[in-house]
PDB file of N, CA and C in Angstrom:
ATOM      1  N   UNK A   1     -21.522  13.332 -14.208  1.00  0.00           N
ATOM      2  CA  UNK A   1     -22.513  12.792 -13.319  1.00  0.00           C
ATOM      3  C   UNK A   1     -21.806  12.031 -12.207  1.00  0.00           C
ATOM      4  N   UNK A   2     -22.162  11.979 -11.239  1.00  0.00           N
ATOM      5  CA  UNK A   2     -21.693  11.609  -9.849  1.00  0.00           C
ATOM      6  C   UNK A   2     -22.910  10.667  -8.915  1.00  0.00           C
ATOM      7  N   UNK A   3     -22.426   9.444  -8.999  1.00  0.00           N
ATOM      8  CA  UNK A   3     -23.415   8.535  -8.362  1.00  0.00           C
ATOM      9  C   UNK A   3     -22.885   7.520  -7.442  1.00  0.00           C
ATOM     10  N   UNK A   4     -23.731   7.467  -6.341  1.00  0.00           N
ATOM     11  CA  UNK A   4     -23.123   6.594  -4.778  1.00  0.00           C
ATOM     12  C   UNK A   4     -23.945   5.241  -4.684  1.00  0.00           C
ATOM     13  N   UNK A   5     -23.575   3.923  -5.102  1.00  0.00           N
ATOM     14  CA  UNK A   5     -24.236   3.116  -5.074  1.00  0.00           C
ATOM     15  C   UNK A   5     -23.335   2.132  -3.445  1.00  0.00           C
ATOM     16  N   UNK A   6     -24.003   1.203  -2.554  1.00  0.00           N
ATOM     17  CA  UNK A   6     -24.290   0.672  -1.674  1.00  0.00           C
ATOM     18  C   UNK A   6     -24.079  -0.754  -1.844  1.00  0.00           C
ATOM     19  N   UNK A   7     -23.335  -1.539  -1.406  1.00  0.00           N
ATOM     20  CA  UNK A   7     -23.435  -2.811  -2.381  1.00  0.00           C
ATOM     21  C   UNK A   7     -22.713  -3.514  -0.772  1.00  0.00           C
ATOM     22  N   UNK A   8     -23.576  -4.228   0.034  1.00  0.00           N
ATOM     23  CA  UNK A   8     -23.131  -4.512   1.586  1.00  0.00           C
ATOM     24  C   UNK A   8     -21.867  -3.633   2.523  1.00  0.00           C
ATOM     25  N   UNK A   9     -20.881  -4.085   2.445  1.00  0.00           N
ATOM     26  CA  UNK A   9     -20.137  -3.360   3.095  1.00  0.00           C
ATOM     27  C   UNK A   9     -19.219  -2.068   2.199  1.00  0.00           C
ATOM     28  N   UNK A  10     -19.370  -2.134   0.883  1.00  0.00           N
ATOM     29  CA  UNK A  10     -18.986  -1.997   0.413  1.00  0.00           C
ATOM     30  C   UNK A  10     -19.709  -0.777  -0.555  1.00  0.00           C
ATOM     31  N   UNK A  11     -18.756   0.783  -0.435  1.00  0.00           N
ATOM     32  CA  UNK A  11     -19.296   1.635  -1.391  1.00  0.00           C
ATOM     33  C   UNK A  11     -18.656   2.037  -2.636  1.00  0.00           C
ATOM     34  N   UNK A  12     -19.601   2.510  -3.720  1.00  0.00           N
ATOM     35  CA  UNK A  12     -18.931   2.747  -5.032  1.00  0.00           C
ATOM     36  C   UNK A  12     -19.559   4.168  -5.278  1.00  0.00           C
ATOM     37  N   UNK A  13     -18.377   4.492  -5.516  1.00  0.00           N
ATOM     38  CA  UNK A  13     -18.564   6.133  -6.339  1.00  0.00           C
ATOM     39  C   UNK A  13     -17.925   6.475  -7.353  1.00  0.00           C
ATOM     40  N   UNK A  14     -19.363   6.855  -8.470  1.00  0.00           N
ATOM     41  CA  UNK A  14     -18.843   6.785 -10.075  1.00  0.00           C
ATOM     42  C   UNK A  14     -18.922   7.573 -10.271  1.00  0.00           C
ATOM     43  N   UNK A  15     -18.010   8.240 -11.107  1.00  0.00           N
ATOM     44  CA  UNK A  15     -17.952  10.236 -11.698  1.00  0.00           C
ATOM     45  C   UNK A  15     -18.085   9.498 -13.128  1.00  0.00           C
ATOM     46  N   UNK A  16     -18.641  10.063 -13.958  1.00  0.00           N
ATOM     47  CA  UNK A  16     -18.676  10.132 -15.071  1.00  0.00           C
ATOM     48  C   UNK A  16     -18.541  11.413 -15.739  1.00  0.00           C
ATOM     49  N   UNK A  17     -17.949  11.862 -16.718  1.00  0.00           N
ATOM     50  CA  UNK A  17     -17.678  12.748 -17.294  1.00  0.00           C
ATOM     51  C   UNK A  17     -17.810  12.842 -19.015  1.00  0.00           C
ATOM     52  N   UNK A  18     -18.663  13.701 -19.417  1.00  0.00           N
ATOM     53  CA  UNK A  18     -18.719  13.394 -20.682  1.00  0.00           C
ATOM     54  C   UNK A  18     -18.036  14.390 -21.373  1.00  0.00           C
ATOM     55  N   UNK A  19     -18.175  14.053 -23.143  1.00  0.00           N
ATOM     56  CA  UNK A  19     -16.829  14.758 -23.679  1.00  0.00           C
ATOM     57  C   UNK A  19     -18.023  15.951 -23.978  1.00  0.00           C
ATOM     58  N   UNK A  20     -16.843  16.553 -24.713  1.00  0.00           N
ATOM     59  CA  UNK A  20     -16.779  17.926 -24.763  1.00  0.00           C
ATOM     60  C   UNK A  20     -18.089  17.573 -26.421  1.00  0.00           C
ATOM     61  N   UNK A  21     -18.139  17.108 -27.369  1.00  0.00           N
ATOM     62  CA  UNK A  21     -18.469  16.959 -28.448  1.00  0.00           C
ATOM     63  C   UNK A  21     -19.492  15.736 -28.347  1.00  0.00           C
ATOM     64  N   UNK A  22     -20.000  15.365 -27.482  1.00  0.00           N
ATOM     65  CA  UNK A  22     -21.210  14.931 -27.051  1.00  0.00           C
ATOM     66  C   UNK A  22     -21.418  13.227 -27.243  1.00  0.00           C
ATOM     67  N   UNK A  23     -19.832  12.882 -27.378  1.00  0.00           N
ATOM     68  CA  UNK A  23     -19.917  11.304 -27.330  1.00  0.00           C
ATOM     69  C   UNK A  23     -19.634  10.727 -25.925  1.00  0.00           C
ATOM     70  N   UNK A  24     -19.215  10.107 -25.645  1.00  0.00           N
ATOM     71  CA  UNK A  24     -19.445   9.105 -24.459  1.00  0.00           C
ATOM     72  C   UNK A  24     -17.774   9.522 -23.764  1.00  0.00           C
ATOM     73  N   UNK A  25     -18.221  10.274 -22.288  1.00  0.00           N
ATOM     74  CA  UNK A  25     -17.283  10.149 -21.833  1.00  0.00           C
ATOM     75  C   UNK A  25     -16.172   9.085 -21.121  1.00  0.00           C
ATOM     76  N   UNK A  26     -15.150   9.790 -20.263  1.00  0.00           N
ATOM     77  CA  UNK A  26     -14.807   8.612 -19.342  1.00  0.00           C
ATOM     78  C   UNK A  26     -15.523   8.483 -17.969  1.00  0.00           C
ATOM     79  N   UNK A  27     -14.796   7.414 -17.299  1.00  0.00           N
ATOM     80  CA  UNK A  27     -16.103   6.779 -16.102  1.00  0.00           C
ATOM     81  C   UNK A  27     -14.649   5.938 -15.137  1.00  0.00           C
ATOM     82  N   UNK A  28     -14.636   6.936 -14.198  1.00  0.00           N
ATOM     83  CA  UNK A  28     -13.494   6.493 -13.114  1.00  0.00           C
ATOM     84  C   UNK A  28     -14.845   6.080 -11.818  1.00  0.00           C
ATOM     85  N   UNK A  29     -14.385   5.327 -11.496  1.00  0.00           N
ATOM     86  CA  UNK A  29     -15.130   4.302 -10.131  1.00  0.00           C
ATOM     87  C   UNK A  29     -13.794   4.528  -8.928  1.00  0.00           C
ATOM     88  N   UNK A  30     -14.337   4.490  -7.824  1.00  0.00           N
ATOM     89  CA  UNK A  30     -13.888   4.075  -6.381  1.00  0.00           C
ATOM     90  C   UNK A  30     -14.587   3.068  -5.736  1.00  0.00           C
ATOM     91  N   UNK A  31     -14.298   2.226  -5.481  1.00  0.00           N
ATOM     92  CA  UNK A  31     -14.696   1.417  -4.429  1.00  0.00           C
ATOM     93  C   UNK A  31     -14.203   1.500  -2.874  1.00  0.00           C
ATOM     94  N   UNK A  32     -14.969   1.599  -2.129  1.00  0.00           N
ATOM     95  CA  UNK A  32     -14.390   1.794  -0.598  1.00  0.00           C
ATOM     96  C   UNK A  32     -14.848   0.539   0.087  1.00  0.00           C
ATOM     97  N   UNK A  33     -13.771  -0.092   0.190  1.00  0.00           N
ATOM     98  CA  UNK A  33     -13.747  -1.464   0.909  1.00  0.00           C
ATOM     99  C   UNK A  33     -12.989  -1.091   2.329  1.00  0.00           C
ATOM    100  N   UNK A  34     -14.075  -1.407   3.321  1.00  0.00           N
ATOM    101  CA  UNK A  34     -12.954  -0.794   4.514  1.00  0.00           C
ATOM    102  C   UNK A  34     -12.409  -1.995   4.895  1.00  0.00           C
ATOM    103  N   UNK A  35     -11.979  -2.734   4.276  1.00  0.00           N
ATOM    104  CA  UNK A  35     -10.754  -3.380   4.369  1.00  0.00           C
ATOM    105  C   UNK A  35      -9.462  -3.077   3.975  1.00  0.00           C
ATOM    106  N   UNK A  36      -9.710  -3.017   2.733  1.00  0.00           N
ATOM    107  CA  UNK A  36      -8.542  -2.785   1.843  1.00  0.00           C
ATOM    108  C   UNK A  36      -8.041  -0.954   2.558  1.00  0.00           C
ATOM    109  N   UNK A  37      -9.278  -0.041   3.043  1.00  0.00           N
ATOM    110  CA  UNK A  37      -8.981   1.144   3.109  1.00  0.00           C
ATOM    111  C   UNK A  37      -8.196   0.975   4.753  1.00  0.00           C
ATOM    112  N   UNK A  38      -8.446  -0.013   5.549  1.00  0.00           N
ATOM    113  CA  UNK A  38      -8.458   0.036   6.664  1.00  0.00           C
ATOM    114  C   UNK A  38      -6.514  -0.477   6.591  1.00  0.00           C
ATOM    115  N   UNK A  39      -6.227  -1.853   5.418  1.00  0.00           N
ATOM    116  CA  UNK A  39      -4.747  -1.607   5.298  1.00  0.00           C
ATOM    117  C   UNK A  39      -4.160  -0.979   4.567  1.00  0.00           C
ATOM    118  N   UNK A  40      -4.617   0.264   3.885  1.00  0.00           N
ATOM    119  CA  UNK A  40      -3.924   1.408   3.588  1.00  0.00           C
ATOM    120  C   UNK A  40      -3.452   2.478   4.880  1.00  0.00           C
ATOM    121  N   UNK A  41      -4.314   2.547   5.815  1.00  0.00           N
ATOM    122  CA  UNK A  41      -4.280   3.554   6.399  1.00  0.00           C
ATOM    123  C   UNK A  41      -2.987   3.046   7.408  1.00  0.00           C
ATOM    124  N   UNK A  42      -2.904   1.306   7.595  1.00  0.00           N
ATOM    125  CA  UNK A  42      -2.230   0.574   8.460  1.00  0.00           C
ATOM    126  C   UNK A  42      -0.698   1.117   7.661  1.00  0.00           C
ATOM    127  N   UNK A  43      -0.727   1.038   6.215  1.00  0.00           N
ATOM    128  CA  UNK A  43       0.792   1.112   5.756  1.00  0.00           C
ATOM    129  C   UNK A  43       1.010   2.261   5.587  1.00  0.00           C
ATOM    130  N   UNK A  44       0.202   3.363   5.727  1.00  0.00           N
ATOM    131  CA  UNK A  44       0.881   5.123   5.802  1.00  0.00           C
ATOM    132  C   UNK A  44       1.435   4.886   7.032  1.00  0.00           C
ATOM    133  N   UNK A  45       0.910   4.436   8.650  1.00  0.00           N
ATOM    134  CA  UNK A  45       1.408   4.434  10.128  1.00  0.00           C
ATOM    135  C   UNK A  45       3.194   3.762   9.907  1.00  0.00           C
ATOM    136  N   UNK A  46       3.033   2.340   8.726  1.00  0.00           N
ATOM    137  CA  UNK A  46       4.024   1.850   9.169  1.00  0.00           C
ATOM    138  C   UNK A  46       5.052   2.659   8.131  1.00  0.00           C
ATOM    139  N   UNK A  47       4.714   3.100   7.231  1.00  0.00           N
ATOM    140  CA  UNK A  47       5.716   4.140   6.400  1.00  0.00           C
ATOM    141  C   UNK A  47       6.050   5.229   7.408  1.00  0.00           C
ATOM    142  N   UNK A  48       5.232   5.671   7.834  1.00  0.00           N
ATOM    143  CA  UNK A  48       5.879   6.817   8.861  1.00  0.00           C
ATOM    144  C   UNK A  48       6.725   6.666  10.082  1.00  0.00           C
ATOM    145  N   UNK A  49       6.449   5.260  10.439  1.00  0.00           N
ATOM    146  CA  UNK A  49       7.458   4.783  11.570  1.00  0.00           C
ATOM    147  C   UNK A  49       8.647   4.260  11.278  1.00  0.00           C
ATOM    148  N   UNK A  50       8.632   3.893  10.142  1.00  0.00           N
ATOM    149  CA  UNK A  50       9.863   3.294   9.374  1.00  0.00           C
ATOM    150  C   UNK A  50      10.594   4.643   9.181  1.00  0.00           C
ATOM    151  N   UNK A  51      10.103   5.749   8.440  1.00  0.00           N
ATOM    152  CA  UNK A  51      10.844   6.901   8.516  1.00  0.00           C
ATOM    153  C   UNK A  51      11.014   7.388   9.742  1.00  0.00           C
ATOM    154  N   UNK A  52      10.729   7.766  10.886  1.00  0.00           N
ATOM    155  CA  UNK A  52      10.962   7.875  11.979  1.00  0.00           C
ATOM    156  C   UNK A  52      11.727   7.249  12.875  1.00  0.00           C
ATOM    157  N   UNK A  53      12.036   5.765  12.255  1.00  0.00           N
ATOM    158  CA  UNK A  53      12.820   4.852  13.292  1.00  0.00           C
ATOM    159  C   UNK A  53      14.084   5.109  12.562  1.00  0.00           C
ATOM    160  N   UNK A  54      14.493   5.409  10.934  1.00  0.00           N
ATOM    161  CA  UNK A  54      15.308   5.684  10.336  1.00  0.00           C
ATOM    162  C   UNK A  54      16.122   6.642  10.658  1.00  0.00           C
ATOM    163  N   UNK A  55      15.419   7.674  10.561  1.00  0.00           N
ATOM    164  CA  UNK A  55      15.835   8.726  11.259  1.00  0.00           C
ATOM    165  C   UNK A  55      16.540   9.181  13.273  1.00  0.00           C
ATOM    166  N   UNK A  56      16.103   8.162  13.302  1.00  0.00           N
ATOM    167  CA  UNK A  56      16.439   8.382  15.508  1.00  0.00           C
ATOM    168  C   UNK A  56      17.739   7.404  15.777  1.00  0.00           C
ATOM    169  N   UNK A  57      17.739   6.615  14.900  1.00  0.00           N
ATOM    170  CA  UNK A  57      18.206   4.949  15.074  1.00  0.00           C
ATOM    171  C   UNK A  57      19.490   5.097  13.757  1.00  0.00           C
ATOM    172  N   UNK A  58      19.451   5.511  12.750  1.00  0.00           N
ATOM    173  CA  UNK A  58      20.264   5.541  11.572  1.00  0.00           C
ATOM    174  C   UNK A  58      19.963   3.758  11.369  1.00  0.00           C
ATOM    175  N   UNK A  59      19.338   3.057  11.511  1.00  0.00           N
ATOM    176  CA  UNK A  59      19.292   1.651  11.043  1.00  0.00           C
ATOM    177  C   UNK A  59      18.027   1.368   9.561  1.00  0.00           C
ATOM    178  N   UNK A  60      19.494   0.432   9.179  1.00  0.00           N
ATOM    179  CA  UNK A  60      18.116   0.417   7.370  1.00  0.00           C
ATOM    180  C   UNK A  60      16.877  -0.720   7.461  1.00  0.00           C
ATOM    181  N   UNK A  61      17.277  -1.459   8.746  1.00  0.00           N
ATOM    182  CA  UNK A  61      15.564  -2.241   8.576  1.00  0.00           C
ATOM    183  C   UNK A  61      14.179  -1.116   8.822  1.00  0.00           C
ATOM    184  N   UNK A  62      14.450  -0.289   9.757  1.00  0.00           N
ATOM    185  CA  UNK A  62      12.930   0.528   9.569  1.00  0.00           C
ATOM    186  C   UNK A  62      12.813   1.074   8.701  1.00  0.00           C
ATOM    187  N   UNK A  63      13.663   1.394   7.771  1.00  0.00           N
ATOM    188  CA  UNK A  63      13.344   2.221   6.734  1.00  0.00           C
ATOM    189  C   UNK A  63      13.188   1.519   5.207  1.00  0.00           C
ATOM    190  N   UNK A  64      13.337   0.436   5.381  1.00  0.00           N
ATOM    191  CA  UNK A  64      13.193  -0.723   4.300  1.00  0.00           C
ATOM    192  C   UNK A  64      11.910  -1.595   4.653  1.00  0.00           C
ATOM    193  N   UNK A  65      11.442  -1.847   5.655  1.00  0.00           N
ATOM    194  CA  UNK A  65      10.154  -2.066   6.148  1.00  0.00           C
ATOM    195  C   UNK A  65       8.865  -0.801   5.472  1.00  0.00           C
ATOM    196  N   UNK A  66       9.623  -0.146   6.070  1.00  0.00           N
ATOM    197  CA  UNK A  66       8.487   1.101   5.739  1.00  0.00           C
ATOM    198  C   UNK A  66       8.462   1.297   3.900  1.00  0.00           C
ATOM    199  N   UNK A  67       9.827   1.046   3.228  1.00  0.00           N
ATOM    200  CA  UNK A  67       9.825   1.200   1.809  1.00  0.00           C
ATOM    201  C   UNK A  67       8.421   0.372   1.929  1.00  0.00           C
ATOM    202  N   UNK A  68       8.784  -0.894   1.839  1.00  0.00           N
ATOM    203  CA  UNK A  68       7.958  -2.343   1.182  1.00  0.00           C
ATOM    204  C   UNK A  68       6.384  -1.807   1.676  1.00  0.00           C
ATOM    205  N   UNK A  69       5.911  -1.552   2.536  1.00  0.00           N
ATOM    206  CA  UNK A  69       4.669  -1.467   3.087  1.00  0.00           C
ATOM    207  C   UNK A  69       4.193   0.059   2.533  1.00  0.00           C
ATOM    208  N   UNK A  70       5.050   1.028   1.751  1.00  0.00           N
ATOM    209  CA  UNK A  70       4.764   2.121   0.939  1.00  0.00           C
ATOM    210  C   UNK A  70       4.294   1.510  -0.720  1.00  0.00           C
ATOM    211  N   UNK A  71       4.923   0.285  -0.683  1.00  0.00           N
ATOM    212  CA  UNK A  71       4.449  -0.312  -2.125  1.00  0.00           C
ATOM    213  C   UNK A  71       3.345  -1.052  -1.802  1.00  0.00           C
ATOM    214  N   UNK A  72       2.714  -1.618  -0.758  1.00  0.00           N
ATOM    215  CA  UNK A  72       1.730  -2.592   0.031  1.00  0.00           C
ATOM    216  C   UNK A  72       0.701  -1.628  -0.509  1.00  0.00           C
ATOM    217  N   UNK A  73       1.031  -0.164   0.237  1.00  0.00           N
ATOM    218  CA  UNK A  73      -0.304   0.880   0.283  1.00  0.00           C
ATOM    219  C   UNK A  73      -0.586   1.746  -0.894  1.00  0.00           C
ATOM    220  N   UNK A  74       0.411   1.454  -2.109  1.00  0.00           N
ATOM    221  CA  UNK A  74       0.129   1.881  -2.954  1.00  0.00           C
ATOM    222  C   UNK A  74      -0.863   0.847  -4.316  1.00  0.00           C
ATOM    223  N   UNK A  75      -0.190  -0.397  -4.198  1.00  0.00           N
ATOM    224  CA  UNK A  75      -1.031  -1.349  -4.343  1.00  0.00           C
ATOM    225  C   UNK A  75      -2.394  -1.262  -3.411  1.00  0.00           C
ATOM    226  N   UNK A  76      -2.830  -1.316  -2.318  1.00  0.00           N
ATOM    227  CA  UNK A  76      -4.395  -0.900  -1.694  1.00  0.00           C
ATOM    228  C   UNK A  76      -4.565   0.430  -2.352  1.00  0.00           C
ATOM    229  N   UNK A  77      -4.360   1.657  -2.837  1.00  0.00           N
ATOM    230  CA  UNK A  77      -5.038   2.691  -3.484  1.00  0.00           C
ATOM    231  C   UNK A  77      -5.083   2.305  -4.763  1.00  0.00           C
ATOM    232  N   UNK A  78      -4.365   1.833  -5.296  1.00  0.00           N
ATOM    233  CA  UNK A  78      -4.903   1.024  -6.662  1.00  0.00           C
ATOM    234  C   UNK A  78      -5.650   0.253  -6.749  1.00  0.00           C
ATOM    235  N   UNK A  79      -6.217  -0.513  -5.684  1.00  0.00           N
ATOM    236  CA  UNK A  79      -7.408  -1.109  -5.451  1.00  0.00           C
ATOM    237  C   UNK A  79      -8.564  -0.405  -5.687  1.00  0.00           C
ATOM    238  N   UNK A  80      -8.630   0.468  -4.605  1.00  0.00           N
ATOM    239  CA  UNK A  80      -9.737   1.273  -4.210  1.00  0.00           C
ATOM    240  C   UNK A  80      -9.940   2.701  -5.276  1.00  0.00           C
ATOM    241  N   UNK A  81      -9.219   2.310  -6.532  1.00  0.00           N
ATOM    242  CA  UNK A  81      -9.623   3.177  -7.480  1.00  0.00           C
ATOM    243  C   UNK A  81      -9.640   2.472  -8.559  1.00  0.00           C
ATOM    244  N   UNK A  82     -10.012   1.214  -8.236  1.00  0.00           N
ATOM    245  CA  UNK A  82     -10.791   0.034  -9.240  1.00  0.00           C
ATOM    246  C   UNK A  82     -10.208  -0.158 -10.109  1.00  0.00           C
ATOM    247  N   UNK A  83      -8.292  -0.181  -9.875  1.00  0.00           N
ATOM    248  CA  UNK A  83      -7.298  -0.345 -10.415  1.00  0.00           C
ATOM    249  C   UNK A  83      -6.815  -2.119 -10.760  1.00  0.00           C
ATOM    250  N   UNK A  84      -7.066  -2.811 -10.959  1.00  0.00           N
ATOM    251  CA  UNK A  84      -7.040  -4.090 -10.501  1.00  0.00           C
ATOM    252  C   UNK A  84      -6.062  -4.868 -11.304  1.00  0.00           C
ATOM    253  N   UNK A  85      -5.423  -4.596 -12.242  1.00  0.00           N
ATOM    254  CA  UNK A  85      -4.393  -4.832 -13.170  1.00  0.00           C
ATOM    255  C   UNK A  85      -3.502  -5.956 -12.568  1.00  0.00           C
ATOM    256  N   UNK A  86      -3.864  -7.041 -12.644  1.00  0.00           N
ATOM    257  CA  UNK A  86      -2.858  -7.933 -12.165  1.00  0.00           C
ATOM    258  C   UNK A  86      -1.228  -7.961 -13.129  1.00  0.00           C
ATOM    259  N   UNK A  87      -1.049  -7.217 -14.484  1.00  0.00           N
ATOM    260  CA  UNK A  87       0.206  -6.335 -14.098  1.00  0.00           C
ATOM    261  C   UNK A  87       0.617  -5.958 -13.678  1.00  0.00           C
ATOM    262  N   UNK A  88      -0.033  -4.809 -13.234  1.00  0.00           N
ATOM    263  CA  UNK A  88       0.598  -3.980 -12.358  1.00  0.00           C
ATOM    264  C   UNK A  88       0.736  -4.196 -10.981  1.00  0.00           C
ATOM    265  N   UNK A  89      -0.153  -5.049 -10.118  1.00  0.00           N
ATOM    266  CA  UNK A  89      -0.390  -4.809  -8.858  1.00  0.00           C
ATOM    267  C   UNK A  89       0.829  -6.305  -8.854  1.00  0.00           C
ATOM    268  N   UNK A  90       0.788  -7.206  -9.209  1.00  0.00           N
ATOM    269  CA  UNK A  90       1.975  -8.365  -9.011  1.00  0.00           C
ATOM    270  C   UNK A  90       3.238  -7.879  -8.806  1.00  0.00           C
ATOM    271  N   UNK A  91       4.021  -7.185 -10.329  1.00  0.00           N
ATOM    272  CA  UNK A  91       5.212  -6.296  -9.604  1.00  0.00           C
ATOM    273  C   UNK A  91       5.628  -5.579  -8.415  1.00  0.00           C
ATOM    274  N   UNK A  92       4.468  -5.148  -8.231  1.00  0.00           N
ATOM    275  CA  UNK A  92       4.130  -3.874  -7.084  1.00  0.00           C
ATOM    276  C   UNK A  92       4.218  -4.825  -5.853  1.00  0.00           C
ATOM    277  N   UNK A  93       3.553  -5.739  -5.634  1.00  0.00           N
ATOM    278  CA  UNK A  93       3.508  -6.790  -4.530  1.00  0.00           C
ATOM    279  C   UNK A  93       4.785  -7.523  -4.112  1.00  0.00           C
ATOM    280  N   UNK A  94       5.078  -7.960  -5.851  1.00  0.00           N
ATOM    281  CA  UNK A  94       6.502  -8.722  -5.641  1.00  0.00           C
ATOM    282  C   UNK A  94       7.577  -7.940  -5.002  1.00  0.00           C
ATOM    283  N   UNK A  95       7.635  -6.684  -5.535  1.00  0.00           N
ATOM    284  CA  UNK A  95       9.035  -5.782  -5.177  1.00  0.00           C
ATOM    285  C   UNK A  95       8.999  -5.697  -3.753  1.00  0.00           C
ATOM    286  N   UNK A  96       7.610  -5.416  -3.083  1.00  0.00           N
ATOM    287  CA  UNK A  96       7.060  -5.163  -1.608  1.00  0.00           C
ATOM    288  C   UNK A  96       8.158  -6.456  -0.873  1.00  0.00           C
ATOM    289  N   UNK A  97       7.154  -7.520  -1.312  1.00  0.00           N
ATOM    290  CA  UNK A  97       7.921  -8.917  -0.663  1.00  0.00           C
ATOM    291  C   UNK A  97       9.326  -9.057  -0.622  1.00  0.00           C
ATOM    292  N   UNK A  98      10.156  -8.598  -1.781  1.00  0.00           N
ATOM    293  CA  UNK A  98      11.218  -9.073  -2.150  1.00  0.00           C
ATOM    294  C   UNK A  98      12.338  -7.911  -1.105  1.00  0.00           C
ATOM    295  N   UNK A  99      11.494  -6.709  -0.782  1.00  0.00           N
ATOM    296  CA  UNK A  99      12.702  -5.701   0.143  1.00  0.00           C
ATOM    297  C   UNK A  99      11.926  -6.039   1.723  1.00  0.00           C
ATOM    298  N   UNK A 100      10.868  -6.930   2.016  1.00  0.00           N
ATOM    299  CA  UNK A 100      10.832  -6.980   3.343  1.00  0.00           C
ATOM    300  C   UNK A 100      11.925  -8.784   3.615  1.00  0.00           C
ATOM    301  N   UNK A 101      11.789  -9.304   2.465  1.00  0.00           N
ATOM    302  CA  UNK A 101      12.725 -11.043   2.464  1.00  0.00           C
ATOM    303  C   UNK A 101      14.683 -10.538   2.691  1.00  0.00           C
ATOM    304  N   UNK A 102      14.848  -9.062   1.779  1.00  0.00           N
ATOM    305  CA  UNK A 102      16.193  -8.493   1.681  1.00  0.00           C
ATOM    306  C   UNK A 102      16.779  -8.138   3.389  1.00  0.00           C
ATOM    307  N   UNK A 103      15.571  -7.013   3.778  1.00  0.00           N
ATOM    308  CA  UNK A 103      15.657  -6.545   4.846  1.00  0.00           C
ATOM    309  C   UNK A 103      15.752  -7.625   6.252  1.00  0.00           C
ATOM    310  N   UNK A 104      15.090  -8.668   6.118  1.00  0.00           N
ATOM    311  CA  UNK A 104      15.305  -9.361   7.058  1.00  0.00           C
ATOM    312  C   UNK A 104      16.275 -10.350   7.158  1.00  0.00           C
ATOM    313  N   UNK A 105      16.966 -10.736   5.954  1.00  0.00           N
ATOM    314  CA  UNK A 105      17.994 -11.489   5.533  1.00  0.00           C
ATOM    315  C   UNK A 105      19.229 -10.797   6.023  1.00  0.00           C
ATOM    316  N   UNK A 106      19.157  -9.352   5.571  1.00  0.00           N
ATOM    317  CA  UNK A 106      20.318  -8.080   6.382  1.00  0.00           C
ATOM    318  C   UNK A 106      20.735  -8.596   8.070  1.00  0.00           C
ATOM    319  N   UNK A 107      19.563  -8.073   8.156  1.00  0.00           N
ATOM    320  CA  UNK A 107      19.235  -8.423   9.982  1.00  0.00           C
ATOM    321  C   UNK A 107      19.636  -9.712  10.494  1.00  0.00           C
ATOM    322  N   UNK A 108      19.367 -10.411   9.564  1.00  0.00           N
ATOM    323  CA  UNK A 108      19.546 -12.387  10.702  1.00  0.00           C
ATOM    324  C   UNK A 108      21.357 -11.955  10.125  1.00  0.00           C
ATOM    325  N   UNK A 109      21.674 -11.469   9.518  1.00  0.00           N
ATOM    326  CA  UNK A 109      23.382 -11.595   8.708  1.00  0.00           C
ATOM    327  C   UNK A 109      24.262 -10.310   9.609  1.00  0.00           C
ATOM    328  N   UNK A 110      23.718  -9.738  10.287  1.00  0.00           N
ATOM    329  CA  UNK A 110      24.119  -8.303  10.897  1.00  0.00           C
ATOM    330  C   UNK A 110      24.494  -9.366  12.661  1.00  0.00           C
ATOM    331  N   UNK A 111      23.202  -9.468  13.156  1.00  0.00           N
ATOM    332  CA  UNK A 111      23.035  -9.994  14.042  1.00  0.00           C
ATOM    333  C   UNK A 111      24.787 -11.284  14.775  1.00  0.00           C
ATOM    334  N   UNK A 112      25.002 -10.709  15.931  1.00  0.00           N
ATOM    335  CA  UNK A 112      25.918 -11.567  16.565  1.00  0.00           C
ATOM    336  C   UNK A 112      25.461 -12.430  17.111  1.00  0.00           C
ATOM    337  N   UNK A 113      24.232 -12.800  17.648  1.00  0.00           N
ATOM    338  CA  UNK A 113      24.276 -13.767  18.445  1.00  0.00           C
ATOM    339  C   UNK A 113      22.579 -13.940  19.382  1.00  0.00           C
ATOM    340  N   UNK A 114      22.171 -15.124  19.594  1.00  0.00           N
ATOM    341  CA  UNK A 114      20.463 -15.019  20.123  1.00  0.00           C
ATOM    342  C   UNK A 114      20.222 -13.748  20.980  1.00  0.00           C
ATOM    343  N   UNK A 115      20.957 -13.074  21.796  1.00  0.00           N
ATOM    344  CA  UNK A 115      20.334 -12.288  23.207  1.00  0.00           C
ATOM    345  C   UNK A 115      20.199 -10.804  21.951  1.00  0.00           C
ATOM    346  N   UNK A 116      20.997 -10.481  20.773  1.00  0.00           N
ATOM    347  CA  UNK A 116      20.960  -9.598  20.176  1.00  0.00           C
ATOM    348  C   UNK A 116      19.622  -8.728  19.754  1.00  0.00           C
ATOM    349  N   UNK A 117      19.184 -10.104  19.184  1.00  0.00           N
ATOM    350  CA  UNK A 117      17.266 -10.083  18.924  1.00  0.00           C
ATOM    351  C   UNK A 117      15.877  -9.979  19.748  1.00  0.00           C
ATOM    352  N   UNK A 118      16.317 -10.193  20.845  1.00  0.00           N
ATOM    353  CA  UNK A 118      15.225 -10.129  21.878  1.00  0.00           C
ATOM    354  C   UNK A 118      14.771  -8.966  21.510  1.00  0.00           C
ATOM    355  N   UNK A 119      13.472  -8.849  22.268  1.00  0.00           N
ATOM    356  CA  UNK A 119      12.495  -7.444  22.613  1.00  0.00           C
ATOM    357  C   UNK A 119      13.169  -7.107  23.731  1.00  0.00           C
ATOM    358  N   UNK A 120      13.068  -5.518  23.889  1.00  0.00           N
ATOM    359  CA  UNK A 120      13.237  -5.704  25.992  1.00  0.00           C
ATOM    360  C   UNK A 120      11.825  -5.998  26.580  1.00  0.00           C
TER     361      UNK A 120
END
């Protein structure tokens, strides 16, 4: 059974599936929070630019940026499949944090000198 419930900004879609031998199946939920969906879609852009800047540039901050924000958006689809495991999603968060704190620690330690860092 497949049902779309409405709940303010926020939609839920429940599949239910029953067993084969007529007891009580399982029951997977989605929630679509276009928040949470709106920074998933933000950390596929920055995963792909991180691979892309990796690739043009040979430099490991875009591509260590883009790691951490691939664990960001995998934590948001574990959200939005009503995954909520504060096991799981803490590791997942922590590791995120801990290679964007690595990656930028690289960078200030790479770096010669203030004019290095500017934007143009």
């Amino acid at each position: 059974m497949f049902r779309v419930v409405f709940k303010g900004t926020l939609l839920y879609l429940r599949l239910q599936h029953s067993a084969s031998n007529g007891e009580d199946g399982q029951e997977m939920e989605f929630v679509w929070d276009p928040v949470i969906a709106a920074n998933l879609v933000f950390c596929v852009i920055i995963v792909a630019l991180g691979y892309i800047g990796y690739r043009k540039k040979h430099l490991t901050l875009p591509i260590l940026v883009g790691a951490a924000f691939g664990l960001f958006g995998i934590s948001h689809l574990l959200t939005l499949l009503s995954i909520k495991d504060a096991i799981l999603l803490i590791p997942i968060r922590g590791l995120a944090y801990l290679i964007v704190i690595f990656a930028l620690a690289q960078f200030l330690r790479t770096q010669k000198g203030p004019s290095s860092a500017r934007v143009p």
